[in-house]
N, C-alpha and C. Protein backbone atom coordinates (compact mmCIF):
# COMPACT_ATOMS: atom_id res chain seq x y z
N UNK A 1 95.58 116.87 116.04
CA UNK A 1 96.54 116.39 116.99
C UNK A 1 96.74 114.90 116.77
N UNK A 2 98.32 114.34 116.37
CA UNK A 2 98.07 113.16 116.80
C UNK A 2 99.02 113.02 117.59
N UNK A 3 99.17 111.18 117.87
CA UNK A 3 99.69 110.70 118.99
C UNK A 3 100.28 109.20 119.13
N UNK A 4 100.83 108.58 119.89
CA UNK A 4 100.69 106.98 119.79
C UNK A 4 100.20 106.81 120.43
N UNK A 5 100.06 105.48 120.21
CA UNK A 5 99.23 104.49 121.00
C UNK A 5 99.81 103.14 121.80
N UNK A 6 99.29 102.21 122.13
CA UNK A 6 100.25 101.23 122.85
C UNK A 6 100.23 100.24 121.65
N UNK A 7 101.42 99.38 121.32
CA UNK A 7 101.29 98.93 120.15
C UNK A 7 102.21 99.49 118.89
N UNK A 8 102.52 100.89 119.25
CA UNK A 8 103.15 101.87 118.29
C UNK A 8 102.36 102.36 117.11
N UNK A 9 101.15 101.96 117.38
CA UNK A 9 100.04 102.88 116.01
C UNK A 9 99.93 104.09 116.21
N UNK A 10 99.41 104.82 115.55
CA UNK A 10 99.38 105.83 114.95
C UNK A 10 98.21 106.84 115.54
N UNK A 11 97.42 107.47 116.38
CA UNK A 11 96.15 108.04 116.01
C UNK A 11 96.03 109.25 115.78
N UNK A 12 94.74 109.66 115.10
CA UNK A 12 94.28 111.61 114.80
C UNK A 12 93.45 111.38 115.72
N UNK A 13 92.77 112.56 115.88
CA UNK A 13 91.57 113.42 116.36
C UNK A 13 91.33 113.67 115.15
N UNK A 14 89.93 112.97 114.97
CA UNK A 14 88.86 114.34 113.93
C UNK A 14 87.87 113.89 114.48
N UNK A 15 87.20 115.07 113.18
CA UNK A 15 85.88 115.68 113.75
C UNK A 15 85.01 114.81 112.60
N UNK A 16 83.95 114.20 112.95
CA UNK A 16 83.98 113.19 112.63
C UNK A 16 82.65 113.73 112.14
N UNK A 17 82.31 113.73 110.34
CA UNK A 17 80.85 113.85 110.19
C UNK A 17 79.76 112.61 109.77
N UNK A 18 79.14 112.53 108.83
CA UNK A 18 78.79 111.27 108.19
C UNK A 18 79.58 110.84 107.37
N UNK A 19 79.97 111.72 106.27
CA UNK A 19 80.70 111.51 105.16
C UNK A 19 82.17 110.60 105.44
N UNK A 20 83.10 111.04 106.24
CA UNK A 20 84.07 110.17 106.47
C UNK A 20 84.16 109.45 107.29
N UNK A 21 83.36 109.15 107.93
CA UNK A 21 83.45 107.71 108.57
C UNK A 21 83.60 106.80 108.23
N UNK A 22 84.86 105.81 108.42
CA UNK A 22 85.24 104.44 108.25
C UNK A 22 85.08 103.60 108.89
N UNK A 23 85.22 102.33 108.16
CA UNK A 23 85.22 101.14 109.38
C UNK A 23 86.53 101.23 110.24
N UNK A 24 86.45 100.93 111.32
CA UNK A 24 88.09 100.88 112.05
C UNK A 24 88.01 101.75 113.02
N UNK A 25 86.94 103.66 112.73
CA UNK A 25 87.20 104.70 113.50
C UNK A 25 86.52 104.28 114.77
N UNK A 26 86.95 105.18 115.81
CA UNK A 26 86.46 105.17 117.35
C UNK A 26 85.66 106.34 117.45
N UNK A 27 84.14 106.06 117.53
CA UNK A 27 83.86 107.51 117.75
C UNK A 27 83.50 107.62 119.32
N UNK A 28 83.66 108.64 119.67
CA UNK A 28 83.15 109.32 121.41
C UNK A 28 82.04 109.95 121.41
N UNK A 29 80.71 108.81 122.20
CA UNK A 29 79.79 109.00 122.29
C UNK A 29 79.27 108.83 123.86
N UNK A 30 79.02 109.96 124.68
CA UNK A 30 78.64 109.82 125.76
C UNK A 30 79.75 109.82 127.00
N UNK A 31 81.05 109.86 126.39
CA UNK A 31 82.44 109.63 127.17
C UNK A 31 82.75 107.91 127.24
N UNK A 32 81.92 107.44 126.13
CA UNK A 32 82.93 106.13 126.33
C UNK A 32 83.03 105.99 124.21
N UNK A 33 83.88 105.19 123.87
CA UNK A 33 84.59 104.89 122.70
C UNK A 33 83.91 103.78 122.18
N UNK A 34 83.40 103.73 121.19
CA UNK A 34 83.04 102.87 120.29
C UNK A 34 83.36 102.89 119.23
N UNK A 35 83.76 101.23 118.58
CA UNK A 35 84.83 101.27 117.17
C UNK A 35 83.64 100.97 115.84
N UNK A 36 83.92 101.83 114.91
CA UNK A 36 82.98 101.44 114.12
C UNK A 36 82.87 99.66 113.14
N UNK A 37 82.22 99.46 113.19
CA UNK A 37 82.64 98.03 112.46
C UNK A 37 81.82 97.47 111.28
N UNK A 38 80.71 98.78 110.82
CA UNK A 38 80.37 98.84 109.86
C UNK A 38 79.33 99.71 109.30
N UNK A 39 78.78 99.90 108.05
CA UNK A 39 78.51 101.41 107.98
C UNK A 39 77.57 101.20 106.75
N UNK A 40 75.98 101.64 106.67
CA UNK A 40 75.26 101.82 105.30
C UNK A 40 74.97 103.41 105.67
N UNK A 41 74.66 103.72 103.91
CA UNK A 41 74.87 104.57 103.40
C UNK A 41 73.01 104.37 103.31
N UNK A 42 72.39 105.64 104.00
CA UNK A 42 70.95 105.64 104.25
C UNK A 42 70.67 107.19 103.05
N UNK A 43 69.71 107.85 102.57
CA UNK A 43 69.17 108.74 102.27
C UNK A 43 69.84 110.04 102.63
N UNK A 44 69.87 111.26 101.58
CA UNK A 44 70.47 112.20 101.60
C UNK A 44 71.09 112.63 102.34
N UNK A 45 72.75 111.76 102.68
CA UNK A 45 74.26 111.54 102.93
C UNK A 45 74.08 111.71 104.32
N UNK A 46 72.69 111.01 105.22
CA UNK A 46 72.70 110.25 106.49
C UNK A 46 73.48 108.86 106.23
N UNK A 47 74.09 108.37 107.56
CA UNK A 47 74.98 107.21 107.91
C UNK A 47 74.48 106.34 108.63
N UNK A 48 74.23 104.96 108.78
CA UNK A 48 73.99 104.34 109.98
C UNK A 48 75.26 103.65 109.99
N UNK A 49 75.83 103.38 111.53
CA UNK A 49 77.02 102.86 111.73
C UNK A 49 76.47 101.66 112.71
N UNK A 50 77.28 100.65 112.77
CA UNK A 50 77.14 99.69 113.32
C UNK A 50 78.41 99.30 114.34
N UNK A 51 78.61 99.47 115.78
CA UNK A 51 79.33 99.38 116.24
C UNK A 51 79.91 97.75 116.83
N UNK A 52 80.86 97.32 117.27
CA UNK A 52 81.50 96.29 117.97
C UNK A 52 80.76 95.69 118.50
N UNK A 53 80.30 96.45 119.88
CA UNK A 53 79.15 96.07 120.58
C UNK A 53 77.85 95.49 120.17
N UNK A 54 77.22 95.75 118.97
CA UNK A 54 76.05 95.60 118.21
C UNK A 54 75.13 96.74 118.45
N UNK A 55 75.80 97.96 119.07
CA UNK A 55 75.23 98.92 119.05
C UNK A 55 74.81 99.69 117.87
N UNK A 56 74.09 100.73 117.20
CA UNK A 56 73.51 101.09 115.97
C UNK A 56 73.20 103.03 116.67
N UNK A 57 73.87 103.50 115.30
CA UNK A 57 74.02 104.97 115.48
C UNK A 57 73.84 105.42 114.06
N UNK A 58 72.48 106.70 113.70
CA UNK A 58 72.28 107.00 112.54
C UNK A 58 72.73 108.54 113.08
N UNK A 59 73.59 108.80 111.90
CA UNK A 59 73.90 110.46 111.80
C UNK A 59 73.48 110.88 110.58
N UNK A 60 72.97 112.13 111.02
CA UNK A 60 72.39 112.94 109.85
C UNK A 60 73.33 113.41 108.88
N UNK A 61 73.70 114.41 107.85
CA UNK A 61 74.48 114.20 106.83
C UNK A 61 75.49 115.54 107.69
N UNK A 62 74.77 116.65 108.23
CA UNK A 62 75.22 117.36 109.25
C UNK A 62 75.61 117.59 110.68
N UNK A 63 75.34 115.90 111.49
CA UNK A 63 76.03 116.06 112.33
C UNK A 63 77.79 116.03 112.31
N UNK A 64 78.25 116.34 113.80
CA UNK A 64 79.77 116.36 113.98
C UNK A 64 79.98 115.85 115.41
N UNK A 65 80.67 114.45 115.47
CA UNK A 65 81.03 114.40 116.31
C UNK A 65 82.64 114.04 116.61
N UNK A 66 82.88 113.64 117.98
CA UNK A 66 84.38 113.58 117.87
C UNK A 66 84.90 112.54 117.53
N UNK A 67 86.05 111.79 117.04
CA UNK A 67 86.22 110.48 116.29
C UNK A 67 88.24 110.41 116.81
N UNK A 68 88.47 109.41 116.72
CA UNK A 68 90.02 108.57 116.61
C UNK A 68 89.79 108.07 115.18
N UNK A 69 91.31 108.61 114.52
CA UNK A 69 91.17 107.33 113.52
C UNK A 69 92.60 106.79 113.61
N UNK A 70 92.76 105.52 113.42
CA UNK A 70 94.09 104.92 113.38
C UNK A 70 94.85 105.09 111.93
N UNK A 71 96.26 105.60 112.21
CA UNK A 71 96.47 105.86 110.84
C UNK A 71 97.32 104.58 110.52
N UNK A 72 97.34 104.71 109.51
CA UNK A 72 98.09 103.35 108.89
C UNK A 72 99.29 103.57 108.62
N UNK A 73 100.24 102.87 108.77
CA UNK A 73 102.25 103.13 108.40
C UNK A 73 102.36 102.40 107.20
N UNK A 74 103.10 103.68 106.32
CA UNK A 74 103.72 103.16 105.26
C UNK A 74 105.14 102.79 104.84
C-alpha cells in the first residue's frame, strides 16, 4: 500500500526484515515510529540499527517487522 505524505512524498508499507533495511526507513516498534539513521552489518545477516533518538535495535537475520519507506521521485 502506498500513500502521501505531508510534503508530497511518497510512502510504502513493508515488511521490514534485516536484509533491507535502509537508512531513512521508519520502523514501528511498540506503536511509536522510529527513523533509522544508521545500520552495521553484525554476524550471519543479523542487523543492528541505530535510530534518531540514539536508540539501538539488533534484528536477527529472520525477524519481520513493520517498516515506512519513503520513496524517492524521479
Amino acid at each position: 500500500m502506498s500513500g502521501g505524505v505531508p510534503g508530497g512524498a511518497l510512502a510504502s508499507n513493508v515488511e521490514a526484515t534485516a536484509a533491507p533495511v535502509q537508512r531513512g526507513d521508519v520502523i514501528q516498534l511498540g506503536g511509536r515510529a522510529s527513523r533509522v539513521s544508521d545500520l552495521f552489518q553484525l554476524p550471519q545477516g543479523a542487523k543492528q540499527f541505530l535510530f534518531e533518538s540514539g536508540e539501538l535495535l539488533t534484528m536477527h537475520a529472520r525477524t519481520r517487522l513493520a517498516a515506512v519507506r519513503m520513496l524517492r521521485r524521479r
